[in-house]
PDB file of N, CA and C in Angstrom:
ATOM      1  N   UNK A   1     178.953 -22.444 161.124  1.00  0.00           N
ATOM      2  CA  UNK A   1     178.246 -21.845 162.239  1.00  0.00           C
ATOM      3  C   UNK A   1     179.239 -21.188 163.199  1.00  0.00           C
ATOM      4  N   UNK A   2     180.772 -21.837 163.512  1.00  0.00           N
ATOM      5  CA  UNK A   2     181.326 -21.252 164.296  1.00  0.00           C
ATOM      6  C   UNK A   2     181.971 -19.773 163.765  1.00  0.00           C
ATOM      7  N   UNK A   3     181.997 -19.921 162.527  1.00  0.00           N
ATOM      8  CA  UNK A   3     182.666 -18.412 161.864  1.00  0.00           C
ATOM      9  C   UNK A   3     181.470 -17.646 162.143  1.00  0.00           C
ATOM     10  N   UNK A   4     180.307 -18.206 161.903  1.00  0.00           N
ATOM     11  CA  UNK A   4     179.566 -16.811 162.000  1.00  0.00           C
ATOM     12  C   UNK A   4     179.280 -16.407 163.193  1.00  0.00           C
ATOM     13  N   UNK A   5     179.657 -17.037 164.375  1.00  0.00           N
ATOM     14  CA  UNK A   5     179.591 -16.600 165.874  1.00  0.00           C
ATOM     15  C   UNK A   5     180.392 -16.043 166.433  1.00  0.00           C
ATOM     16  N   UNK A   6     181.943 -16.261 165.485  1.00  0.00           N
ATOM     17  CA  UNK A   6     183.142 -15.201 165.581  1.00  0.00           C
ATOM     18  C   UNK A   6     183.143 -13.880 164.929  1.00  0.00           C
ATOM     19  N   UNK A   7     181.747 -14.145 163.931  1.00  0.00           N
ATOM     20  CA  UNK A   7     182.348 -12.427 163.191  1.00  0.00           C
ATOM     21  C   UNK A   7     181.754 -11.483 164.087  1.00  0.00           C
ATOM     22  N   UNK A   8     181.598 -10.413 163.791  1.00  0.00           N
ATOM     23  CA  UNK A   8     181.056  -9.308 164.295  1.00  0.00           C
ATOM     24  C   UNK A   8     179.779  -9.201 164.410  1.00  0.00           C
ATOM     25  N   UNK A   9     179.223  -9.368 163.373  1.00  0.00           N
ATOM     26  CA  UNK A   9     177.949  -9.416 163.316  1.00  0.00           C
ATOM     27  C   UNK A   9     176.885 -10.501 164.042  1.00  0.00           C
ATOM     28  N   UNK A  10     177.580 -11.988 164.205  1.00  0.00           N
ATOM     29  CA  UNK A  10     177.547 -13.168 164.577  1.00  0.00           C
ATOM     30  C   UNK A  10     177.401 -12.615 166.362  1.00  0.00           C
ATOM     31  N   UNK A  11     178.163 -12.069 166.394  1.00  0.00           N
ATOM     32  CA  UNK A  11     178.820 -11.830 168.041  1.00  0.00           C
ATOM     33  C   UNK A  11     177.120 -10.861 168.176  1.00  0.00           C
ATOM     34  N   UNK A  12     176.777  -9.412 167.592  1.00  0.00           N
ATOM     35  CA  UNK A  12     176.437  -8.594 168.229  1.00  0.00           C
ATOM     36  C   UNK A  12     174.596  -9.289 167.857  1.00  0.00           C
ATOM     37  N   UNK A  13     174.501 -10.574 167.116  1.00  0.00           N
ATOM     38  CA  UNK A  13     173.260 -10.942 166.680  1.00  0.00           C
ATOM     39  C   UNK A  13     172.999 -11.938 168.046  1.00  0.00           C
ATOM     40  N   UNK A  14     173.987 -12.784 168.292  1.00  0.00           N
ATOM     41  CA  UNK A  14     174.076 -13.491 169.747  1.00  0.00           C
ATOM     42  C   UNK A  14     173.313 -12.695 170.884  1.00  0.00           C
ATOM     43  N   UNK A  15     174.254 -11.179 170.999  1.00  0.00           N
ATOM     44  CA  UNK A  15     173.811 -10.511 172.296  1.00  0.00           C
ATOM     45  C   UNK A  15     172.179 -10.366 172.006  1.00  0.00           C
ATOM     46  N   UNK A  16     172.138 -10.265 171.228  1.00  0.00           N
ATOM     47  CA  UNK A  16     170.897  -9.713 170.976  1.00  0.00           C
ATOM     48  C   UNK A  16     169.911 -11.127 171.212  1.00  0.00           C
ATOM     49  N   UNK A  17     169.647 -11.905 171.117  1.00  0.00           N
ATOM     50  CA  UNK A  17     169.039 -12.673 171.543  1.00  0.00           C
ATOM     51  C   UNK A  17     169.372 -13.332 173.192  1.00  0.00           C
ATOM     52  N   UNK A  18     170.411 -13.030 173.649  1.00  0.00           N
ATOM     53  CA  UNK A  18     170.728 -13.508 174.528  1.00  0.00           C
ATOM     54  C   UNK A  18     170.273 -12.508 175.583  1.00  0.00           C
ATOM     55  N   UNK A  19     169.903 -11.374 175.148  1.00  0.00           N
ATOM     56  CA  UNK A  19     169.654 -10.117 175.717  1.00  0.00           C
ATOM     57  C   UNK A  19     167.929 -10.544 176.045  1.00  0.00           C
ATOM     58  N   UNK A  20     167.286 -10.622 175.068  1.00  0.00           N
ATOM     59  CA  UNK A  20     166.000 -10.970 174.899  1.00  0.00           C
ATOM     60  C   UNK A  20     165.445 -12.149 176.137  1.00  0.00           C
ATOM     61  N   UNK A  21     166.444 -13.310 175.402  1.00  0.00           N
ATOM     62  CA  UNK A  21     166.181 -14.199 176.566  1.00  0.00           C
ATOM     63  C   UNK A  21     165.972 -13.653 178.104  1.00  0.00           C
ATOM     64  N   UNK A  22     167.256 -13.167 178.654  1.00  0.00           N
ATOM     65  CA  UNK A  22     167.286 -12.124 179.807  1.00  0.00           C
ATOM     66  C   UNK A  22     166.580 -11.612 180.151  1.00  0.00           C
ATOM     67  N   UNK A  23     165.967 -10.985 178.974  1.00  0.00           N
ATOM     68  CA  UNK A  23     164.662  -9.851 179.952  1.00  0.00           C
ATOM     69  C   UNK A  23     163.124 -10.845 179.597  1.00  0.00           C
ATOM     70  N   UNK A  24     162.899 -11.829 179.390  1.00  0.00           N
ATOM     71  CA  UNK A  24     161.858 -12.712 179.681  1.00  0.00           C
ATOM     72  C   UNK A  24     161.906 -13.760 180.810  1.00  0.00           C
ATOM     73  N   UNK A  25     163.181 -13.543 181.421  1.00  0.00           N
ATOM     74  CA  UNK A  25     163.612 -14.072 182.843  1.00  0.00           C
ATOM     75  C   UNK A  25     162.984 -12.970 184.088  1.00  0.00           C
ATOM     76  N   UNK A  26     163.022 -11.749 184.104  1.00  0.00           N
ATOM     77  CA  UNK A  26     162.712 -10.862 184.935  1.00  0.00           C
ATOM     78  C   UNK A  26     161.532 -10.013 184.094  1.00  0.00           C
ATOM     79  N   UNK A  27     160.747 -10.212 183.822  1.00  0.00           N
ATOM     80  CA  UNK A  27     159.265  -9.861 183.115  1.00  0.00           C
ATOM     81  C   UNK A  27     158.430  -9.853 184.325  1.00  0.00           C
ATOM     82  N   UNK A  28     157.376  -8.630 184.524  1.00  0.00           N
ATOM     83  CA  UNK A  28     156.494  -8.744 185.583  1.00  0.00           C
ATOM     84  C   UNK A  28     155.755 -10.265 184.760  1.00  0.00           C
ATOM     85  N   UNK A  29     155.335 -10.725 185.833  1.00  0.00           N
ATOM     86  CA  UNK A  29     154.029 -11.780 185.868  1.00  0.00           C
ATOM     87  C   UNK A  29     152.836 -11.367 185.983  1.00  0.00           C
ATOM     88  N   UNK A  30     151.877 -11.660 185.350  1.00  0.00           N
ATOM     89  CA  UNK A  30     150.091 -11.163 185.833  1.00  0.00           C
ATOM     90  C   UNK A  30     149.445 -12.117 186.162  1.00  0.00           C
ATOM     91  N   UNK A  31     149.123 -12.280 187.677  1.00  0.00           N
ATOM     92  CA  UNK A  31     147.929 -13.695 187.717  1.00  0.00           C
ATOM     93  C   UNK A  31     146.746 -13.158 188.222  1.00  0.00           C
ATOM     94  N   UNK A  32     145.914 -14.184 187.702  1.00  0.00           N
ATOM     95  CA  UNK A  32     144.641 -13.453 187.970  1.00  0.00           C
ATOM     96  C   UNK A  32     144.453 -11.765 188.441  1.00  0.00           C
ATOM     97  N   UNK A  33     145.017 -11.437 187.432  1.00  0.00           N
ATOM     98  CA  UNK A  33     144.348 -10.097 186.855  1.00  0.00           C
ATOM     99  C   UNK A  33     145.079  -9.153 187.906  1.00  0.00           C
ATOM    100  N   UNK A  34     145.730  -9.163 188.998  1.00  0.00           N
ATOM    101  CA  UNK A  34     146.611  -8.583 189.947  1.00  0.00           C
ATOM    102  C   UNK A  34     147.174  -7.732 189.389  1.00  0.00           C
ATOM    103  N   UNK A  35     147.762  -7.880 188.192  1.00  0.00           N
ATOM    104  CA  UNK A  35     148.710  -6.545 187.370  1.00  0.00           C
ATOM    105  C   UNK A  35     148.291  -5.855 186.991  1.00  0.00           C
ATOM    106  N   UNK A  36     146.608  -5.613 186.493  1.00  0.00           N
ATOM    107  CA  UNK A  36     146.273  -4.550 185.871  1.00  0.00           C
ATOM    108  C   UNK A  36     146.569  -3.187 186.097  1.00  0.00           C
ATOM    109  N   UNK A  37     146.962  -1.999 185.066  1.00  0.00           N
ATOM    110  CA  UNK A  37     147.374  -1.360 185.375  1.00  0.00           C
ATOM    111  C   UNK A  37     146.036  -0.447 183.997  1.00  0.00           C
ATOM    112  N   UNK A  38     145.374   0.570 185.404  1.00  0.00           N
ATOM    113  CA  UNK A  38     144.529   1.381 184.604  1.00  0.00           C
ATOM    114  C   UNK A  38     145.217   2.727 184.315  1.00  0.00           C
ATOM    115  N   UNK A  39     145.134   3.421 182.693  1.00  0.00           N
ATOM    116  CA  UNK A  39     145.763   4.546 182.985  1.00  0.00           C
ATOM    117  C   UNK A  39     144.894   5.399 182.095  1.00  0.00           C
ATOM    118  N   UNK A  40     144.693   6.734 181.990  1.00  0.00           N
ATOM    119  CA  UNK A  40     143.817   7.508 181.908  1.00  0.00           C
ATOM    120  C   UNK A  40     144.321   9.414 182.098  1.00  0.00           C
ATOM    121  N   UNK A  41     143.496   9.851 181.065  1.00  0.00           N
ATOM    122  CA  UNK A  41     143.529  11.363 180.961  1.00  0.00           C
ATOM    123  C   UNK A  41     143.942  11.822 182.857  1.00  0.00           C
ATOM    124  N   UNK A  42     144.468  13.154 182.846  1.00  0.00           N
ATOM    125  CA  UNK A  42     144.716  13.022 184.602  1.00  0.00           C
ATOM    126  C   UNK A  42     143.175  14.298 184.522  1.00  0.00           C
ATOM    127  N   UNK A  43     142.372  14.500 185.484  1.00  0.00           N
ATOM    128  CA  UNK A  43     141.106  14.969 185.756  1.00  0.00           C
ATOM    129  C   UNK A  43     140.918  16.553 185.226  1.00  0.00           C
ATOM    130  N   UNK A  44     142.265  17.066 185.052  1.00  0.00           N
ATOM    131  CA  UNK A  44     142.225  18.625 184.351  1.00  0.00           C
ATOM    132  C   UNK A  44     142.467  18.575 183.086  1.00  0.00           C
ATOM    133  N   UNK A  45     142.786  17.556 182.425  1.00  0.00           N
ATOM    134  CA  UNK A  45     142.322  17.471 181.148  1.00  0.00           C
ATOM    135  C   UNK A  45     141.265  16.994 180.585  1.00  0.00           C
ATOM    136  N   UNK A  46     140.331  16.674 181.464  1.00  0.00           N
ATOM    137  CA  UNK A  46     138.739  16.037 180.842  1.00  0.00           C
ATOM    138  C   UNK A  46     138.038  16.800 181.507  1.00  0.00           C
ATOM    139  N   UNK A  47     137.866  18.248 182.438  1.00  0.00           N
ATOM    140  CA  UNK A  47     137.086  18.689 182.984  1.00  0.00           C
ATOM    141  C   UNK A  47     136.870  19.960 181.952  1.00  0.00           C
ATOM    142  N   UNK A  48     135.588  20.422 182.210  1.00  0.00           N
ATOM    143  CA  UNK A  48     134.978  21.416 181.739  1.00  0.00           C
ATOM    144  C   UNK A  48     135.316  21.332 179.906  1.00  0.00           C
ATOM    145  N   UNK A  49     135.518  20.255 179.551  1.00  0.00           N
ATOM    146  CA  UNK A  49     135.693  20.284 177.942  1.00  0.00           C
ATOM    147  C   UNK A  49     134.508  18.750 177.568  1.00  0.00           C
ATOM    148  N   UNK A  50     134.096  19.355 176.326  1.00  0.00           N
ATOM    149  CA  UNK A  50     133.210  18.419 175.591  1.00  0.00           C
ATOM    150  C   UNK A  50     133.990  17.128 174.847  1.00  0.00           C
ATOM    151  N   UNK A  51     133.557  16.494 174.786  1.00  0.00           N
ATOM    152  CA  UNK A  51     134.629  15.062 173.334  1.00  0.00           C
ATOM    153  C   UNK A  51     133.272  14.582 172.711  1.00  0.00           C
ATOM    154  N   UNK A  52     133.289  14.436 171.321  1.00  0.00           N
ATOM    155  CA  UNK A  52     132.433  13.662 170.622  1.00  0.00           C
ATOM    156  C   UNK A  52     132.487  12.372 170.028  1.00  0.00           C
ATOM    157  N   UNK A  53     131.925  11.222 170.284  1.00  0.00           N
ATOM    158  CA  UNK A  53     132.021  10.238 170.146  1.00  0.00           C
ATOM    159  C   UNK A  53     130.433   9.354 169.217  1.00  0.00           C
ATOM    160  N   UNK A  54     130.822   9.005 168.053  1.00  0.00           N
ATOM    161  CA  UNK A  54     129.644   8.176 167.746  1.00  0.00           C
ATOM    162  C   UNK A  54     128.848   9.351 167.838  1.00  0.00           C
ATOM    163  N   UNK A  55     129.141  10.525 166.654  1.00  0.00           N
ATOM    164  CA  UNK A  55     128.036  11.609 166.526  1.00  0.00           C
ATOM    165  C   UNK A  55     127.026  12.166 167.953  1.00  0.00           C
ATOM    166  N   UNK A  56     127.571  11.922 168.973  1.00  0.00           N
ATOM    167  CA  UNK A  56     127.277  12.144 170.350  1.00  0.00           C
ATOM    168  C   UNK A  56     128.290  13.081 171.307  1.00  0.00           C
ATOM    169  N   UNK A  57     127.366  13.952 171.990  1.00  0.00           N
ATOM    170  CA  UNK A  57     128.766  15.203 172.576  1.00  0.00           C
ATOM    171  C   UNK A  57     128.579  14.440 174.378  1.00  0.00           C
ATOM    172  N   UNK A  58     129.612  14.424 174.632  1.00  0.00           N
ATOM    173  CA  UNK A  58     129.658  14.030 176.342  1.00  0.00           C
ATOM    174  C   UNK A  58     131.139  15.304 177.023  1.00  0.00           C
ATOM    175  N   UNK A  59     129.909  15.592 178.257  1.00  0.00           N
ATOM    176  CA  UNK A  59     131.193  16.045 179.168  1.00  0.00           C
ATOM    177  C   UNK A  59     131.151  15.389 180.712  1.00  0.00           C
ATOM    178  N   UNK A  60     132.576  15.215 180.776  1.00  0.00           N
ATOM    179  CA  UNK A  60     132.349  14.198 181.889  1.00  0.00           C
ATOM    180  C   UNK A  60     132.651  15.601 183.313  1.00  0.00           C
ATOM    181  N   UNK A  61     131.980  14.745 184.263  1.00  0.00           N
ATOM    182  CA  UNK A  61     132.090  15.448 185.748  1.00  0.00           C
ATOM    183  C   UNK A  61     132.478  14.521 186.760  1.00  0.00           C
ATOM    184  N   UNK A  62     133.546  15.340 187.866  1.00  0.00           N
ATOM    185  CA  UNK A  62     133.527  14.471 189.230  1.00  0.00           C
ATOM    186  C   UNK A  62     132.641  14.133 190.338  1.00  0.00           C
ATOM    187  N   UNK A  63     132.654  13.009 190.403  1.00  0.00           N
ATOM    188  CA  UNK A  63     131.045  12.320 191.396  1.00  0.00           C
ATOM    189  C   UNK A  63     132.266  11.728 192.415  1.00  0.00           C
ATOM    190  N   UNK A  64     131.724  11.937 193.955  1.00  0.00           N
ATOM    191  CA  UNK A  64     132.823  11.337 194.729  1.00  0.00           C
ATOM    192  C   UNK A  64     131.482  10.163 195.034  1.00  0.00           C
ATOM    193  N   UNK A  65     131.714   9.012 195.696  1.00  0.00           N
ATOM    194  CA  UNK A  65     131.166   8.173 195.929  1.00  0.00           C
ATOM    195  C   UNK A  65     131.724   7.109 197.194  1.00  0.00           C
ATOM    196  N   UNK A  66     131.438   6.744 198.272  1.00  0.00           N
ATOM    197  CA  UNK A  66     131.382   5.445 198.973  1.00  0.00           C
ATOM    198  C   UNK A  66     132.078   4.520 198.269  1.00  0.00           C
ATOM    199  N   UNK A  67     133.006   3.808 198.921  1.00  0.00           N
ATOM    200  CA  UNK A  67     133.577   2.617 198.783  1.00  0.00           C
ATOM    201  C   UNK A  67     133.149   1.258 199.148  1.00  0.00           C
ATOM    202  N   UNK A  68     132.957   0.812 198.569  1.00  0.00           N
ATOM    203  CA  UNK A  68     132.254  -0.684 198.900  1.00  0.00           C
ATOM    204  C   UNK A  68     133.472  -1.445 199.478  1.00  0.00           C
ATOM    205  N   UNK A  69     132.755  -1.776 200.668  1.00  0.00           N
ATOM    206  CA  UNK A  69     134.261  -3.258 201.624  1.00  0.00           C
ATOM    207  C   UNK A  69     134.098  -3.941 200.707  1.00  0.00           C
ATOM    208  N   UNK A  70     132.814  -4.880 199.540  1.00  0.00           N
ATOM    209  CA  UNK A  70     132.746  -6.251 199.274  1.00  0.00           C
ATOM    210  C   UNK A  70     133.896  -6.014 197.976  1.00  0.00           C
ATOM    211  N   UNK A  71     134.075  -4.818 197.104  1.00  0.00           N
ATOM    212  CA  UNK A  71     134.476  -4.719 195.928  1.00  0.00           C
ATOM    213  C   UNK A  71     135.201  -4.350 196.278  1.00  0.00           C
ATOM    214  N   UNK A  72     136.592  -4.835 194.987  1.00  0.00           N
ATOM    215  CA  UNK A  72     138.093  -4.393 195.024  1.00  0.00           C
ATOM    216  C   UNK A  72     138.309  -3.140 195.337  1.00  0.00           C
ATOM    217  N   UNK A  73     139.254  -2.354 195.515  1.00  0.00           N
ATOM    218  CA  UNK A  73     139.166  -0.846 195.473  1.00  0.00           C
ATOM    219  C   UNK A  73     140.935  -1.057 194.351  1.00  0.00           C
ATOM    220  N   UNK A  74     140.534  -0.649 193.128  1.00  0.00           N
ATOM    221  CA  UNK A  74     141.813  -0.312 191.985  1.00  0.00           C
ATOM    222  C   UNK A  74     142.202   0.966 191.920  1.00  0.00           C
ATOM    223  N   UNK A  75     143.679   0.425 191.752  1.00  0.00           N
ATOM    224  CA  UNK A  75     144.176   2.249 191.787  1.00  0.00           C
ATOM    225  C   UNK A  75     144.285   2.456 190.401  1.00  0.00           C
ATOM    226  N   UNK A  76     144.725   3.828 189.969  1.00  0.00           N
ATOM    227  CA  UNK A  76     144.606   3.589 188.702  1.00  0.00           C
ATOM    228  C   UNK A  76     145.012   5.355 188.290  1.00  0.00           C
ATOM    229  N   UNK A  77     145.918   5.449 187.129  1.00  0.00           N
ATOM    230  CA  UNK A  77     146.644   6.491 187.299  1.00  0.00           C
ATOM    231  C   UNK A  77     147.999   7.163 188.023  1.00  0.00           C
TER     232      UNK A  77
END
């Protein structure tokens, strides 16, 4: 075991897990759902064009709407 931690390969297979370890030390955390991160077409690529889905044609449009105090407000994009 100690030769193979001296060779080269031994050495650069080490970093490599030791590397791994490292970055599961500084990993965002998600609790209760706080991290979600919504991401999505940006609004000039889904406007004025059709997409078909499930033999069905949809085009989507912008609706501005009221914010509810009781509900979260998510950012997203």
């Amino acid at each position: 075991m100690r030769a193979f931690l001296k060779s080269k390969y031994g050495k650069f297979i080490l970093a490599i897990i030791l590397g791994f370890g490292l970055s599961t030390l500084f990993r965002k955390t998600c609790k209760d759902k706080k991290c979600m991160k919504f991401t999505g077409p940006t609004l000039k690529e889904i406007q004025e064009k059709t997409y078909e889905y499930d033999k069905k044609c949809y085009q989507f449009e912008t609706k501005t709407a009221s914010c509810n105090p009781v509900k979260r407000i998510v950012s997203f994009a």
